[in-house]
C-alpha atoms as a PDB file:
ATOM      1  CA  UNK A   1      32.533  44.370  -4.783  1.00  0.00           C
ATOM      2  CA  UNK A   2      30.064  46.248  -2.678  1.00  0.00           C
ATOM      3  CA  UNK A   3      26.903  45.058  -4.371  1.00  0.00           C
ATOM      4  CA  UNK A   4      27.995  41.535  -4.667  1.00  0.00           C
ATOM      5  CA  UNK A   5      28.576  41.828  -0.409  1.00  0.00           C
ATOM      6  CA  UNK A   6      25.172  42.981  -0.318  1.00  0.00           C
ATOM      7  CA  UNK A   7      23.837  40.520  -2.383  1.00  0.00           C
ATOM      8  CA  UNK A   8      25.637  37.629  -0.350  1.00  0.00           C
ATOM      9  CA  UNK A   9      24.068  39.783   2.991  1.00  0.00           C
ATOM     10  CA  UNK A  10      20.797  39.304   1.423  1.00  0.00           C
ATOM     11  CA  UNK A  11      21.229  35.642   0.850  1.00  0.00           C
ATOM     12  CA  UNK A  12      22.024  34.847   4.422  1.00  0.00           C
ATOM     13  CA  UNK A  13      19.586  36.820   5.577  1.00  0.00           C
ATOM     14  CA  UNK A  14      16.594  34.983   3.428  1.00  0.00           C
ATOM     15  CA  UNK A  15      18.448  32.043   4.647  1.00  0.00           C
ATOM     16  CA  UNK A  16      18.232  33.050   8.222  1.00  0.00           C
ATOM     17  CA  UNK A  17      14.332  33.461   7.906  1.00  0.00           C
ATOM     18  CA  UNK A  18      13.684  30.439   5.673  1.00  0.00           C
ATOM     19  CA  UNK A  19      15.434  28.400   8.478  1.00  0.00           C
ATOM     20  CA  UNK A  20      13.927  30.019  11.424  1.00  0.00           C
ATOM     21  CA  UNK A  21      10.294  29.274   9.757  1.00  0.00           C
ATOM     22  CA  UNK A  22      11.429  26.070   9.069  1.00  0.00           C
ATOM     23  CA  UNK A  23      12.609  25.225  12.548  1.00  0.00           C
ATOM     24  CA  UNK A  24       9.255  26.636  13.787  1.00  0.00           C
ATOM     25  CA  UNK A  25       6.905  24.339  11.595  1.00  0.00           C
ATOM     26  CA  UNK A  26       9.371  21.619  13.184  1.00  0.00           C
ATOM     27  CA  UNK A  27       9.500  22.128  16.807  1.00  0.00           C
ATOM     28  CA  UNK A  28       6.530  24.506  17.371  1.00  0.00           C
ATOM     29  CA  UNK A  29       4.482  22.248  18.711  1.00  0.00           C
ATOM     30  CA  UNK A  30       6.285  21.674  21.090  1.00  0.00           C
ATOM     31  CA  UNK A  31       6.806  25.165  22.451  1.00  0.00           C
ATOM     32  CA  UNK A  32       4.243  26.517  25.077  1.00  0.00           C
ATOM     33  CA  UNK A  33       1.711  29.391  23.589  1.00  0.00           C
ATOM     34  CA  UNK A  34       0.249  31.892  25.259  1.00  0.00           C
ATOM     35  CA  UNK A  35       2.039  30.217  28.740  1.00  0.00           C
ATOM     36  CA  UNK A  36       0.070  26.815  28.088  1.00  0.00           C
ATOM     37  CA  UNK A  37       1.552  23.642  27.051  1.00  0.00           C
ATOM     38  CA  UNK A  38      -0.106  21.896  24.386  1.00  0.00           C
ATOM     39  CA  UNK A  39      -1.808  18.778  25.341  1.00  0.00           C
ATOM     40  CA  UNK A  40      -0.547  16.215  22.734  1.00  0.00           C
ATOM     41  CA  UNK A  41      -4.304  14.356  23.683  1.00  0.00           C
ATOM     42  CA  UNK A  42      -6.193  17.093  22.574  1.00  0.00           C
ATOM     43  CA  UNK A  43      -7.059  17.962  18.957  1.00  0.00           C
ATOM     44  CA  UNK A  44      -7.776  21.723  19.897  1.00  0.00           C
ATOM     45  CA  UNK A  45      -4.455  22.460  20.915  1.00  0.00           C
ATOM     46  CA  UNK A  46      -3.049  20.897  18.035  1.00  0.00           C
ATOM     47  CA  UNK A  47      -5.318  22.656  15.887  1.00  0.00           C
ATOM     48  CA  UNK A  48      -3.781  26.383  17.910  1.00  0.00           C
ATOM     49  CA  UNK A  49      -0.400  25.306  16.930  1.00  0.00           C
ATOM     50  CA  UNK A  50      -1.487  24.649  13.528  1.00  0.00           C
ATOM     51  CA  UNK A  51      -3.250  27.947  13.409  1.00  0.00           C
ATOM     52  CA  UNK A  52       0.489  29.944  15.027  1.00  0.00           C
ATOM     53  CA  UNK A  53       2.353  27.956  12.463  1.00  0.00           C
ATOM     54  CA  UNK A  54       0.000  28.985   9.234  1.00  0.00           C
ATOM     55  CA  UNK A  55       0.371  32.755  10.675  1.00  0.00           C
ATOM     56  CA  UNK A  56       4.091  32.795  10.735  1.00  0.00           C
ATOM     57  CA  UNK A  57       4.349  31.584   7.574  1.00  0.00           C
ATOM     58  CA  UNK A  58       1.691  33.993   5.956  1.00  0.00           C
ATOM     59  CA  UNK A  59       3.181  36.655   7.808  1.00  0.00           C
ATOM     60  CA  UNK A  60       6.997  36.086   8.010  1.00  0.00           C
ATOM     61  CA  UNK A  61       7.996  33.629   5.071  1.00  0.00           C
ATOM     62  CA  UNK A  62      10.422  35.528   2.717  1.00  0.00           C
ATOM     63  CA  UNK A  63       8.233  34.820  -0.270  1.00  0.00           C
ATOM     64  CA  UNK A  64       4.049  35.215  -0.625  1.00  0.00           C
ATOM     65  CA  UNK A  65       3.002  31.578   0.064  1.00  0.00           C
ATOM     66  CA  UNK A  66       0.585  29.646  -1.788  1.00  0.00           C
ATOM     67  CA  UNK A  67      -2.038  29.107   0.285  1.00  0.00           C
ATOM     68  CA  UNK A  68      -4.288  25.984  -1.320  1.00  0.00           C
ATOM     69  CA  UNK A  69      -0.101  24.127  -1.509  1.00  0.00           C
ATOM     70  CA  UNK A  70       0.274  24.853   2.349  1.00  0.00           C
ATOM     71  CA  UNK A  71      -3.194  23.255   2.861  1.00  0.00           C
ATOM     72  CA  UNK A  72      -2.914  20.310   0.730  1.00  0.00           C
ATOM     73  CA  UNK A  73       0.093  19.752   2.066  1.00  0.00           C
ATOM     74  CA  UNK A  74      -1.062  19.848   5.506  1.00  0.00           C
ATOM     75  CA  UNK A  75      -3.796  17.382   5.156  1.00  0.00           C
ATOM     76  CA  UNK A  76      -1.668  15.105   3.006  1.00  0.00           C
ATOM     77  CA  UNK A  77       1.217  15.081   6.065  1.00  0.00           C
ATOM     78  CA  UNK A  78      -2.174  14.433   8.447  1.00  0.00           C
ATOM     79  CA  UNK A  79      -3.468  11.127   6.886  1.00  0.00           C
ATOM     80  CA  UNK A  80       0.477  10.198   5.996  1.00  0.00           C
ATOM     81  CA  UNK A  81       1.746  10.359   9.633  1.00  0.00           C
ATOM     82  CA  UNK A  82      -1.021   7.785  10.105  1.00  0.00           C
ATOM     83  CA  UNK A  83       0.200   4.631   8.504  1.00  0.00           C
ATOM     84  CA  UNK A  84       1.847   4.196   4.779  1.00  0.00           C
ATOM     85  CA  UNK A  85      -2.178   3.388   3.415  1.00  0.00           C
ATOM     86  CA  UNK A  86      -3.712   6.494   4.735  1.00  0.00           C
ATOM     87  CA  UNK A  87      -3.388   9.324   2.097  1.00  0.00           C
ATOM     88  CA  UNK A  88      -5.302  12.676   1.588  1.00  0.00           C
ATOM     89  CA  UNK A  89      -6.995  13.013  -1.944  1.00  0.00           C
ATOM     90  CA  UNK A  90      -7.708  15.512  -3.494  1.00  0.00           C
ATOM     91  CA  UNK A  91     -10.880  15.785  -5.290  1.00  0.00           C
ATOM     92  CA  UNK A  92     -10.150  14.877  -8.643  1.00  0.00           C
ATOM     93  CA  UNK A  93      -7.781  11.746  -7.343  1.00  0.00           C
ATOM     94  CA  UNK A  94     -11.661  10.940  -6.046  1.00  0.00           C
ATOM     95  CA  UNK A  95     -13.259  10.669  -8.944  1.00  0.00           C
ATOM     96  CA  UNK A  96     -10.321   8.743 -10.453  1.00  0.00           C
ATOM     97  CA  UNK A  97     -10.340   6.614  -7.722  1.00  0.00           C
ATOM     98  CA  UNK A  98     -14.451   5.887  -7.926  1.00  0.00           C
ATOM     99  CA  UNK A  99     -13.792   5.479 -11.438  1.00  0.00           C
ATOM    100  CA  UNK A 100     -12.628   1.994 -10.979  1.00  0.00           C
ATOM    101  CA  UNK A 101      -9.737   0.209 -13.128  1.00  0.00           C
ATOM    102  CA  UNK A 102     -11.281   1.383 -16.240  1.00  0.00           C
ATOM    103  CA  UNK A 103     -10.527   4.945 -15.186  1.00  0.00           C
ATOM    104  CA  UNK A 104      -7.421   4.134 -13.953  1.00  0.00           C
ATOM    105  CA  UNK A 105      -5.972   2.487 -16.799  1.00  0.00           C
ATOM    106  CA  UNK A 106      -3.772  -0.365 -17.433  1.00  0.00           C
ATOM    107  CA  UNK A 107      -1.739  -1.465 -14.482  1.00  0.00           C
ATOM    108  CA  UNK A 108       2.404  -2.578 -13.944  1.00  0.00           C
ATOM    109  CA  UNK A 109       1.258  -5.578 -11.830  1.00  0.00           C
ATOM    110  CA  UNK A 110       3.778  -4.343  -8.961  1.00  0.00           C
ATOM    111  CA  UNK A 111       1.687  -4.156  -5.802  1.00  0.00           C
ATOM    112  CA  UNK A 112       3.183  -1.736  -3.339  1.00  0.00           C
ATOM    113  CA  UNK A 113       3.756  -0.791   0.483  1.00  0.00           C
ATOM    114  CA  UNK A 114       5.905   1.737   2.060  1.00  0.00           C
ATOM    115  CA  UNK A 115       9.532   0.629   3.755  1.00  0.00           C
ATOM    116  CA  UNK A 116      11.508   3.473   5.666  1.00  0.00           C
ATOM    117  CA  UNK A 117       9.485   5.836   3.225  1.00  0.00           C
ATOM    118  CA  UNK A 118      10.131   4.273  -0.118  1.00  0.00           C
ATOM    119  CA  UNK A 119       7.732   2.515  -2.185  1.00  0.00           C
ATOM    120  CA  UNK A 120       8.714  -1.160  -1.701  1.00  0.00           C
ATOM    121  CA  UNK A 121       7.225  -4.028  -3.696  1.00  0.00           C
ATOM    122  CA  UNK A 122       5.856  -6.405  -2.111  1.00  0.00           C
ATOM    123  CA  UNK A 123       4.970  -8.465  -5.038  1.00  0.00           C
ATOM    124  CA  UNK A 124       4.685  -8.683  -8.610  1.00  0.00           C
ATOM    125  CA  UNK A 125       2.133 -10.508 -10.459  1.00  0.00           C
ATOM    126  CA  UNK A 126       2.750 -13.071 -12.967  1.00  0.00           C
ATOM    127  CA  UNK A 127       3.013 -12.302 -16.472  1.00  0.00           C
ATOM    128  CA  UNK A 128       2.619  -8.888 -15.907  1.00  0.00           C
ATOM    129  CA  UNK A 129       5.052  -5.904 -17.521  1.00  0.00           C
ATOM    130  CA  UNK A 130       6.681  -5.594 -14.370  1.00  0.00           C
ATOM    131  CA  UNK A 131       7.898  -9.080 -14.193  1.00  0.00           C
ATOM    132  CA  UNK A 132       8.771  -9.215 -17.257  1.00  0.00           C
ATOM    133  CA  UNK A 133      11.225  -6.623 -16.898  1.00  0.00           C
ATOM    134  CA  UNK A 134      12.427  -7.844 -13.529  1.00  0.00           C
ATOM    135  CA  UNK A 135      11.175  -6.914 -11.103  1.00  0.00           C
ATOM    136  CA  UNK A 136      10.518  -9.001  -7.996  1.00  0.00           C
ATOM    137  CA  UNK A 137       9.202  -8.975  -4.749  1.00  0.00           C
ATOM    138  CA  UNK A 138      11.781  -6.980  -1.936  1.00  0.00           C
ATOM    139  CA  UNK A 139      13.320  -4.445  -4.640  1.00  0.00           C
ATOM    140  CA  UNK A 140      12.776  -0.860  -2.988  1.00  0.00           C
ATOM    141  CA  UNK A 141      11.856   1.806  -5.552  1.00  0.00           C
ATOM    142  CA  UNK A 142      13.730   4.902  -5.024  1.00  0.00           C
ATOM    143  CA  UNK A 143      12.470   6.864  -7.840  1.00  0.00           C
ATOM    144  CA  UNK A 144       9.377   7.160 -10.623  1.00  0.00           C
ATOM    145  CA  UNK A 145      10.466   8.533 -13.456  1.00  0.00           C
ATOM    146  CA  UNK A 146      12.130  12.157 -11.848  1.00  0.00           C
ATOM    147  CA  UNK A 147       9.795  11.666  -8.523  1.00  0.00           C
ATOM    148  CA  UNK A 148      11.652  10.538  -5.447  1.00  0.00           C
ATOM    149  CA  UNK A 149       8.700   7.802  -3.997  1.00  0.00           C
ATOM    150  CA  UNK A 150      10.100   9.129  -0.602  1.00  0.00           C
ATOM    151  CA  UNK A 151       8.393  12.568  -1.302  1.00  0.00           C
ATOM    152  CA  UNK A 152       4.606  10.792  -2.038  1.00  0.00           C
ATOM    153  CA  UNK A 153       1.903   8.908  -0.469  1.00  0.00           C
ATOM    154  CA  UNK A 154       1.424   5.454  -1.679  1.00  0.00           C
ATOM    155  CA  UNK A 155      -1.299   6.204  -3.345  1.00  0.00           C
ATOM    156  CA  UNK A 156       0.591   8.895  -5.662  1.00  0.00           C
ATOM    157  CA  UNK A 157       3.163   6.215  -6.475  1.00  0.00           C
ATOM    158  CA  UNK A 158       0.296   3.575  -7.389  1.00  0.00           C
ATOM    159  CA  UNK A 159      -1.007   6.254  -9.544  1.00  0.00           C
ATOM    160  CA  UNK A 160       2.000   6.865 -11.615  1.00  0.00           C
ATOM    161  CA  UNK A 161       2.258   3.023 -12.385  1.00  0.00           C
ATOM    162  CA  UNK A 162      -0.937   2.941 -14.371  1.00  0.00           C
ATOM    163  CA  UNK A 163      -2.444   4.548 -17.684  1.00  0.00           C
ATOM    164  CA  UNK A 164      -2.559   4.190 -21.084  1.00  0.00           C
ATOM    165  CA  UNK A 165      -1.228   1.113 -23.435  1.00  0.00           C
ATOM    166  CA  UNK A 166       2.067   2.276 -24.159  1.00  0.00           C
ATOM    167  CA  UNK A 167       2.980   4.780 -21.538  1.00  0.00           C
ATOM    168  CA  UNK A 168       6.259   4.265 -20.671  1.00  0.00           C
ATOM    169  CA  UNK A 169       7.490   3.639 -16.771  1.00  0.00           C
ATOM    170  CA  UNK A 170      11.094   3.785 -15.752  1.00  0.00           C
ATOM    171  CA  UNK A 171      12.245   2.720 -12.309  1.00  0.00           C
ATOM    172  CA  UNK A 172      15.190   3.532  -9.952  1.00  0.00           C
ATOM    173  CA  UNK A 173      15.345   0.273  -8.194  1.00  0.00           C
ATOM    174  CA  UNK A 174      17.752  -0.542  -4.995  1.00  0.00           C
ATOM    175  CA  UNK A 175      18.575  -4.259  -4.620  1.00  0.00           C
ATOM    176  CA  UNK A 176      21.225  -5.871  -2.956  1.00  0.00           C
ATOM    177  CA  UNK A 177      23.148  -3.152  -1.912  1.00  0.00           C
ATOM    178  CA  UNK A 178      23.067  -1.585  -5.649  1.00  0.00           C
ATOM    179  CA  UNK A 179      20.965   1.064  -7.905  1.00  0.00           C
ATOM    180  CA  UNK A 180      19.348  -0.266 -10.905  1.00  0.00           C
ATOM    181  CA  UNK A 181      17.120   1.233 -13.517  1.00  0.00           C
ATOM    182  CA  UNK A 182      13.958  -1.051 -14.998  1.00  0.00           C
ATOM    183  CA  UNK A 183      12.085   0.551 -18.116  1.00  0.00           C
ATOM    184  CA  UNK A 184       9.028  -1.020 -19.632  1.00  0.00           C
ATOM    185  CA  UNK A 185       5.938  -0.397 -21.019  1.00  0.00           C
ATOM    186  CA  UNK A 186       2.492  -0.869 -19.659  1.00  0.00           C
ATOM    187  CA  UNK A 187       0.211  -3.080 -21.939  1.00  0.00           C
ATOM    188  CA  UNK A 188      -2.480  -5.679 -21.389  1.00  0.00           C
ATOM    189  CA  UNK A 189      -1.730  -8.767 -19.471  1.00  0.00           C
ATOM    190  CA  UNK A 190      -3.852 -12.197 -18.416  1.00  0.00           C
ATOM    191  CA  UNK A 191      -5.424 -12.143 -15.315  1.00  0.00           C
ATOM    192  CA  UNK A 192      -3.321 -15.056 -13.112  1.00  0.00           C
ATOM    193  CA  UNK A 193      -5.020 -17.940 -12.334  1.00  0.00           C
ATOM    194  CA  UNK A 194      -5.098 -20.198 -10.178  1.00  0.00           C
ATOM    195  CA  UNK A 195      -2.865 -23.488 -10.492  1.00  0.00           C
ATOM    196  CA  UNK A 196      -3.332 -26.862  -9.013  1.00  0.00           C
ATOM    197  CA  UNK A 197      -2.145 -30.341  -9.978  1.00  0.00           C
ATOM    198  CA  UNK A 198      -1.455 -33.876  -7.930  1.00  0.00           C
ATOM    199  CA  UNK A 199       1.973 -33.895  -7.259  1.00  0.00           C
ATOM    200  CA  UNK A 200       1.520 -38.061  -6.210  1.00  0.00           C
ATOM    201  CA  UNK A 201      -1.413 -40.342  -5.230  1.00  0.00           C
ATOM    202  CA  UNK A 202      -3.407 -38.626  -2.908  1.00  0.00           C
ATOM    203  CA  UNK A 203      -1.637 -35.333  -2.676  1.00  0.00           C
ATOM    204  CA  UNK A 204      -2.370 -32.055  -4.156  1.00  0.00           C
ATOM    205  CA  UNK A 205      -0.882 -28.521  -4.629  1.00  0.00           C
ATOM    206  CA  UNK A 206      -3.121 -25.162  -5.299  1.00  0.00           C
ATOM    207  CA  UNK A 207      -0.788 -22.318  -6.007  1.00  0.00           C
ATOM    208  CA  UNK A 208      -3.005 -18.817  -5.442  1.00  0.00           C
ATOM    209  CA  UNK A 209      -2.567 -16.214  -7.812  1.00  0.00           C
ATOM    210  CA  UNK A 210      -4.421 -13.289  -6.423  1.00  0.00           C
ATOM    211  CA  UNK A 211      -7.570 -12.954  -4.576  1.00  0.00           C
ATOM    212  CA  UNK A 212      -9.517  -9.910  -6.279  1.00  0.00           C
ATOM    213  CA  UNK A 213     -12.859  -9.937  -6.455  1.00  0.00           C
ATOM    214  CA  UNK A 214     -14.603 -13.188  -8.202  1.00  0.00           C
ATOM    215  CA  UNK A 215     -11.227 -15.335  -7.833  1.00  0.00           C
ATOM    216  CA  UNK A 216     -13.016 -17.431  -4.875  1.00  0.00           C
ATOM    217  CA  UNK A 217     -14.864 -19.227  -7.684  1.00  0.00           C
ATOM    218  CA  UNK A 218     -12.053 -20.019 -10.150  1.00  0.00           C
ATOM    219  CA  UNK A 219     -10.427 -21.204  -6.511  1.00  0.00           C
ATOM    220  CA  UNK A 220     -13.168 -23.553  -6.067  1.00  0.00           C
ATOM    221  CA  UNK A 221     -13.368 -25.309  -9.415  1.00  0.00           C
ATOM    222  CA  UNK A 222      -9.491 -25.867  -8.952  1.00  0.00           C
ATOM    223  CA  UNK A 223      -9.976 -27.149  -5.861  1.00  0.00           C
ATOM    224  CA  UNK A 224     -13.204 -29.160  -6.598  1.00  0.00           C
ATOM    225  CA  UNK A 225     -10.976 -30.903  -9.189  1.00  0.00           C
ATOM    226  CA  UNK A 226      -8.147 -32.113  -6.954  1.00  0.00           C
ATOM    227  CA  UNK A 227     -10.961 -33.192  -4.785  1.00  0.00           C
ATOM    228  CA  UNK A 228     -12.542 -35.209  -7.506  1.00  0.00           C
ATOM    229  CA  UNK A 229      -8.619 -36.963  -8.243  1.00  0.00           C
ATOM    230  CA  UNK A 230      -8.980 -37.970  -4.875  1.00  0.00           C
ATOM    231  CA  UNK A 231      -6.900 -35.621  -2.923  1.00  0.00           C
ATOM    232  CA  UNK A 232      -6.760 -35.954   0.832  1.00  0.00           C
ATOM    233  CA  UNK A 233      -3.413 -34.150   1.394  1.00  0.00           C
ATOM    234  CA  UNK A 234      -3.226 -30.379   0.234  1.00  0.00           C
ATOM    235  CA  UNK A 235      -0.494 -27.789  -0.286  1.00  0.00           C
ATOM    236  CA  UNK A 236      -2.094 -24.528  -0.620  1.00  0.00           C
ATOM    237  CA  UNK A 237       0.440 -21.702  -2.056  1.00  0.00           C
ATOM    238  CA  UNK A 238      -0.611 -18.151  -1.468  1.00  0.00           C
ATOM    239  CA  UNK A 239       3.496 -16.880  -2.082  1.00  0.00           C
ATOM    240  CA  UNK A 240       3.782 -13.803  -3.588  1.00  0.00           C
ATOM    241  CA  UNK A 241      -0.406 -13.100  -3.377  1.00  0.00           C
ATOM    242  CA  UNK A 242      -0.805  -9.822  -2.125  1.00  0.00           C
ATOM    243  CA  UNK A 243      -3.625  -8.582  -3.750  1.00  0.00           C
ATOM    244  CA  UNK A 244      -7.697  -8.931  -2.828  1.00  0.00           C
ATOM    245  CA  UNK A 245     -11.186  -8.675  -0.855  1.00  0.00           C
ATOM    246  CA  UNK A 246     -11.742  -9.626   2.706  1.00  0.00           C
ATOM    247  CA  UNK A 247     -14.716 -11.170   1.132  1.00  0.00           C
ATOM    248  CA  UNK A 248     -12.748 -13.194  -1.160  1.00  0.00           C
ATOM    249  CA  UNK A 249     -10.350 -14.256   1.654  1.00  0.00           C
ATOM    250  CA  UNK A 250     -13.336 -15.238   3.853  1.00  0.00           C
ATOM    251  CA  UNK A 251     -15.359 -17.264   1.102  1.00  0.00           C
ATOM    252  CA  UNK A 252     -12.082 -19.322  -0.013  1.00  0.00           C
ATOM    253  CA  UNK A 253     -11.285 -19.528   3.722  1.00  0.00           C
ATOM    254  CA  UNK A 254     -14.479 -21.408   4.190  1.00  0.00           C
ATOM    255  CA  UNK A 255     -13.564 -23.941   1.691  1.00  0.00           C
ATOM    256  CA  UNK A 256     -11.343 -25.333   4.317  1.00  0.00           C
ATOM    257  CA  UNK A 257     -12.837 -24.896   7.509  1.00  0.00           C
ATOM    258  CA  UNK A 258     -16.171 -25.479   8.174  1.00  0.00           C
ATOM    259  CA  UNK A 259     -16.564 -24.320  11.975  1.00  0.00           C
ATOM    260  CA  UNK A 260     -15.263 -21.180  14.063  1.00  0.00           C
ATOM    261  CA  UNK A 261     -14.462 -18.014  13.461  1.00  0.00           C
ATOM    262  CA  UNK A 262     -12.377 -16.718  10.132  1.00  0.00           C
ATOM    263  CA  UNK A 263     -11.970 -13.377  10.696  1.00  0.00           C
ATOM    264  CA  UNK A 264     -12.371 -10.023  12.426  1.00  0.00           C
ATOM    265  CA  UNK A 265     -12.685  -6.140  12.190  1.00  0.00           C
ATOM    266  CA  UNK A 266     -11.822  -4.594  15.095  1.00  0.00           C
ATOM    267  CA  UNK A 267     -11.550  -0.772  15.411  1.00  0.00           C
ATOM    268  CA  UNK A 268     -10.905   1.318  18.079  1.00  0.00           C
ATOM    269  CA  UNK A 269      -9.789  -0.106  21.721  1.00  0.00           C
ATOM    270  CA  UNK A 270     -10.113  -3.363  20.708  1.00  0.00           C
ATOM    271  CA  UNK A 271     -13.507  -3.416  19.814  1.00  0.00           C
ATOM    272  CA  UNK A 272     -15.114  -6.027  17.225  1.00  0.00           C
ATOM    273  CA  UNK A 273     -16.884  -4.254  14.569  1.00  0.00           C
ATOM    274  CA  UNK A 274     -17.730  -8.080  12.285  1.00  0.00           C
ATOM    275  CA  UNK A 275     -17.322 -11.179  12.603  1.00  0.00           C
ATOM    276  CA  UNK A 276     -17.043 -13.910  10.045  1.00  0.00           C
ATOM    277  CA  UNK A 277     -18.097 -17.170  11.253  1.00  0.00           C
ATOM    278  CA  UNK A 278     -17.571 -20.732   8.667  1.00  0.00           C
ATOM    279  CA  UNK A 279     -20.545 -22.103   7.412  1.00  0.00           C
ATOM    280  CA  UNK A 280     -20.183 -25.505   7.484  1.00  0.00           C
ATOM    281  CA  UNK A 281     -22.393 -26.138   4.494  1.00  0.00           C
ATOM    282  CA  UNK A 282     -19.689 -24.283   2.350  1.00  0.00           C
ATOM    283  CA  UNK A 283     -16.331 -26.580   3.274  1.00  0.00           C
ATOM    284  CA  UNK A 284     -15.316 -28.559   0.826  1.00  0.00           C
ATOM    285  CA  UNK A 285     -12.009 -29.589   1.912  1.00  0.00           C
ATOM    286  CA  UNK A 286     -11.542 -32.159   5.206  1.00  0.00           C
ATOM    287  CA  UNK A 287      -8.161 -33.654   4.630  1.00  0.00           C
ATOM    288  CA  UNK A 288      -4.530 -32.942   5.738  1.00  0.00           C
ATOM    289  CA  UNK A 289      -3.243 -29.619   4.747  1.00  0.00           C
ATOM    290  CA  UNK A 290      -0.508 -27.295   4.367  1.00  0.00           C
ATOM    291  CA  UNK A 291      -0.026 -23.402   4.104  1.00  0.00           C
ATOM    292  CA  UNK A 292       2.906 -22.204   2.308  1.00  0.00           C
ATOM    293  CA  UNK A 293       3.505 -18.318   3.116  1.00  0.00           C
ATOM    294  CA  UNK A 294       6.443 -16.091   2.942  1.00  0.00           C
ATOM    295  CA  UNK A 295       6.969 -12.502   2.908  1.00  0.00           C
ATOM    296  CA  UNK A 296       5.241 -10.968   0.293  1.00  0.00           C
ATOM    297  CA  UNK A 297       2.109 -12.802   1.428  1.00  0.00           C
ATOM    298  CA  UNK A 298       0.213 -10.199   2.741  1.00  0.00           C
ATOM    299  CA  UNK A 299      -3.567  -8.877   2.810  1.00  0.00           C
ATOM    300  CA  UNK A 300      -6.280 -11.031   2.113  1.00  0.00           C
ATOM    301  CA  UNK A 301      -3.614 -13.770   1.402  1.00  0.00           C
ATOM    302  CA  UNK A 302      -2.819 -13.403   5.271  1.00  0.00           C
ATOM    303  CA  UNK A 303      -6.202 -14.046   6.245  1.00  0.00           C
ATOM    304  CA  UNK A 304      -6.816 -17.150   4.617  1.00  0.00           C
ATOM    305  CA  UNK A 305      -3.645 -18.222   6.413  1.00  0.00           C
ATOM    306  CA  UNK A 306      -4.083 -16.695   9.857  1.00  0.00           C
ATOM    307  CA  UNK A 307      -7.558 -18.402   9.676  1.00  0.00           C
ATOM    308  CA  UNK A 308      -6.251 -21.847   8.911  1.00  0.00           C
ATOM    309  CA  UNK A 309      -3.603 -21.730  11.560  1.00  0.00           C
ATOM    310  CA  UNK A 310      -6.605 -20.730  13.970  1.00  0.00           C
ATOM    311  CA  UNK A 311      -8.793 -22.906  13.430  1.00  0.00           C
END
């Protein structure tokens, strides 16, 4: 009875000082040090606090820490407190990532984003093994495999959807107020293309599939033919496109506008880094037209849209 007091003593007591560090990795920086506040503005103080907070839990956390953990850690909760696309990598995710889709692998065709700290899908492209399973574009993805999504960058989740022919992928999926599990199997799909047909005399439809790099030319030769059918009313789908290039956005937004500006990068206060002005030489569309967007439109997608509305 006495040791198993002792032992329960013990296990408070670790408790105590696993919470206390805890609390201090919390709310330390927001204690004064040395009788100075911290100045939130200034990247010195933080880096103090950071320094306090790696001493107290080399010197006072109830087990020997692993150092290179704590650090990766650190820099990972840096570039994630940003926005859900910043991520620390480490050096081999590097080379992976320079490696291009061949390193990579084969992909699910889900493209994701981050919702509340979940991987959320934004869209899911056509014929792909996602969407052929069932996935679809709002479904939040609570778990990969045994991995909680809420516990990795967006990049780590992206990374655990590709590899091999064959390797198996199961989901934990919420939807409509309900848990569901998805299980397929990555394998080789079709690239989407690019759909357009005349819905009557005179109008057209162009339905967008993605816009990855060296889609802007499959875009024209669709477009090119409705032209040639004698199209002078235009309903241009980008739905569900989430995927591509600013250059691809601003070469296909060109098609349709001939004068103005298309886009923008603007960093810091406001400041425009480029500017991407039509060429009127490269329009190649002049009649009536219609955008269709909804909410999985996003990225280059939103671009071509933004610019049309604009201009």
């Amino acid at each position: 009875m006495g040791v198993a007091r002792m032992a329960m003593k013990f296990k408070v007591s670790v408790l105590i000082v696993s919470v206390a560090v805890a609390l201090y990795v919390v709310i330390g920086g927001l204690l004064p040090r040395s009788g100075v506040i911290a100045s939130y503005n200034d990247p010195y103080s933080q880096l103090t606090i950071f320094q306090e907070v790696l001493a107290r839990i080399i010197n006072d956390y109830v087990d020997e820490p692993d150092l290179e953990k704590v650090r990766v850690g650190a820099l990972r909760g840096l570039a994630e407190g940003l926005d859900p696309y910043s991520a620390y990598l480490t050096p081999e995710q590097v080379r992976r990532l320079n490696g291009g889709r061949a390193e990579a692998g084969l992909e699910s065709g889900i493209v994701l984003s981050k919702v509340a700290g979940y991987a959320y899908v934004v869209s899911v492209l056509k014929g792909s093994p996602a969407e052929i399973a069932g996935l679809r574009p709002g479904d939040i993805i609570e778990y990969i495999g045994t991995r909680a999504t809420r516990d990795m960058s967006l990049y780590e989740a992206r990374e655990l959807l590709v590899g091999p022919s064959g390797k198996e992928i199961e989901l934990k999926v919420f939807r409509e107020g309900r848990s569901e599990t998805f299980k397929f199997k990555l394998q080789p799909f079709p690239r989407p293309k690019p759909e357009a047909k005349v819905l009557e005399r005179g109008l057209g439809y162009l339905k967008l599939a993605t816009l990855e790099e060296g889609e802007s030319v499959r875009i024209r030769e669709e477009l090119e033919r409705l032209i040639a059918q004698g199209v002078n009313r235009l309903i241009v789908d980008v739905r569900g496109v989430a995927t591509g290039t600013l250059a691809e956005a601003v070469t296909v937004a060109n098609y349709f506008i001939g004068s103005g500006t298309l886009a923008k990068t603007v960093g810091r206060e406001g400041r425009v880094l480029q500017t991407f002005t039509a060429d009127p030489q490269r329009q190649l569309y002049r009649g009536e037209l219609v955008v269709l967007i909804d909410r999985s439109t996003a990225g280059a997608a939103e671009i071509i849209a933004a610019a049309i509305l604009e201009n």
